[in-house]
C-alpha atoms as a PDB file:
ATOM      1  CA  UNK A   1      20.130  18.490  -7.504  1.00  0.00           C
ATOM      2  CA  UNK A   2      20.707  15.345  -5.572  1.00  0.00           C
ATOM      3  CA  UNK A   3      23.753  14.848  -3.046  1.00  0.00           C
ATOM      4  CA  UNK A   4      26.100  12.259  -3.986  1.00  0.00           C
ATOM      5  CA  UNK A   5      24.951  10.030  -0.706  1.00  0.00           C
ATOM      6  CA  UNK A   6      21.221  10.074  -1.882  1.00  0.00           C
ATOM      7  CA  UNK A   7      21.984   9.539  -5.186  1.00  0.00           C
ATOM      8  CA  UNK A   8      24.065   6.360  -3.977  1.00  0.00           C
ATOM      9  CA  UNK A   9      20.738   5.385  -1.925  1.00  0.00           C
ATOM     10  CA  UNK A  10      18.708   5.882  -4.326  1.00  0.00           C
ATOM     11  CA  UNK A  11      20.842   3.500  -6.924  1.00  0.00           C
ATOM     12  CA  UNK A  12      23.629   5.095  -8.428  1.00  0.00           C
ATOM     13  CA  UNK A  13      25.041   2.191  -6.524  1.00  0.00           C
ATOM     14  CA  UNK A  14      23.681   0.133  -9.327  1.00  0.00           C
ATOM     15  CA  UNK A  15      25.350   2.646 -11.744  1.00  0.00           C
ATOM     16  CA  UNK A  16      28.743   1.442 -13.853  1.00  0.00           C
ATOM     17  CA  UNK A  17      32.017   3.513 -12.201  1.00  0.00           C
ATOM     18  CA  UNK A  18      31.824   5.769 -15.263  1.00  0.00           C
ATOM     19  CA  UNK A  19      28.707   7.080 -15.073  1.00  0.00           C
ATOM     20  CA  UNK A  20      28.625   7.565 -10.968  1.00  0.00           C
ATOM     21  CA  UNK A  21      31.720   9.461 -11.801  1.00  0.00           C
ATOM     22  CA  UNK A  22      30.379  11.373 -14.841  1.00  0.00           C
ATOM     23  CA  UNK A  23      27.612  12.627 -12.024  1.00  0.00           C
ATOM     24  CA  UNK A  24      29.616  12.988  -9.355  1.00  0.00           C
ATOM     25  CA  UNK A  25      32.074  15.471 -11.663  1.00  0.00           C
ATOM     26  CA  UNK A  26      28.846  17.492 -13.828  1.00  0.00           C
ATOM     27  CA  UNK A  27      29.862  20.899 -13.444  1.00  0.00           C
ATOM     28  CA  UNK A  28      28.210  22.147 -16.361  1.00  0.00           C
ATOM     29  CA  UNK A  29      25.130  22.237 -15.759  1.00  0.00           C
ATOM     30  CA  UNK A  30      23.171  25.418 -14.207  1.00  0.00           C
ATOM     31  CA  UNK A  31      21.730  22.778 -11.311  1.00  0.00           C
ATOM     32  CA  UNK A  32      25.440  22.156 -10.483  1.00  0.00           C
ATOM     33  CA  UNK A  33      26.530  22.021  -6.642  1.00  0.00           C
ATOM     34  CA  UNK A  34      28.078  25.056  -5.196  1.00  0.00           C
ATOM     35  CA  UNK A  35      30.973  25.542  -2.820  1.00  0.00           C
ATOM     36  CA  UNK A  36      29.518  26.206   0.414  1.00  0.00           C
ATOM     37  CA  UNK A  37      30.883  26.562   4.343  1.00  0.00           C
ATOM     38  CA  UNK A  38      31.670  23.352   6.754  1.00  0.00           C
ATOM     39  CA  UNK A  39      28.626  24.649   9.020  1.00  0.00           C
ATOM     40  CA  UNK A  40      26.411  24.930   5.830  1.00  0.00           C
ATOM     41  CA  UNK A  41      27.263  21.694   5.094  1.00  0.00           C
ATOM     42  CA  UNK A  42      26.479  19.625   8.219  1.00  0.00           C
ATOM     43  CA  UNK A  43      23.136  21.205   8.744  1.00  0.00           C
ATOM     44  CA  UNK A  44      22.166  19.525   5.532  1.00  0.00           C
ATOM     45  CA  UNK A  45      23.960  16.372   5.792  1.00  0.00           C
ATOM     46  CA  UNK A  46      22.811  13.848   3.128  1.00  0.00           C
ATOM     47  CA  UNK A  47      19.131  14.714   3.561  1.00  0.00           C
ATOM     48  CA  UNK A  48      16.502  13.609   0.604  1.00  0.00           C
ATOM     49  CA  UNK A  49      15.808  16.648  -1.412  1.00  0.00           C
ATOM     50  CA  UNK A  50      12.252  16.319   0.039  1.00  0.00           C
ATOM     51  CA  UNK A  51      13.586  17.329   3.572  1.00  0.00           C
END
């Protein structure tokens, strides 16, 4: 599971539209992002997964 700014970082920025949004909108699968508070949030900012 990689935040959308990482992933942009580390080249979906290279990516065509469709597939940056086809990542961006993957709700299917069981790594899928979860709804989670503001404060939650901002304490992970767009960290790499390794931090």
């Amino acid at each position: 599971m990689v935040p959308l700014p990482e992933a942009w970082d580390s080249g979906a920025s290279q990516w065509a539209a469709a597939r940056r949004e086809a990542y961006a909108d993957d709700l299917a699968g069981p790594r899928s992002l979860a709804a989670v508070s503001a404060a939650s949030h901002r304490s992970e900012a767009d960290q790499d997964p390794a931090q």
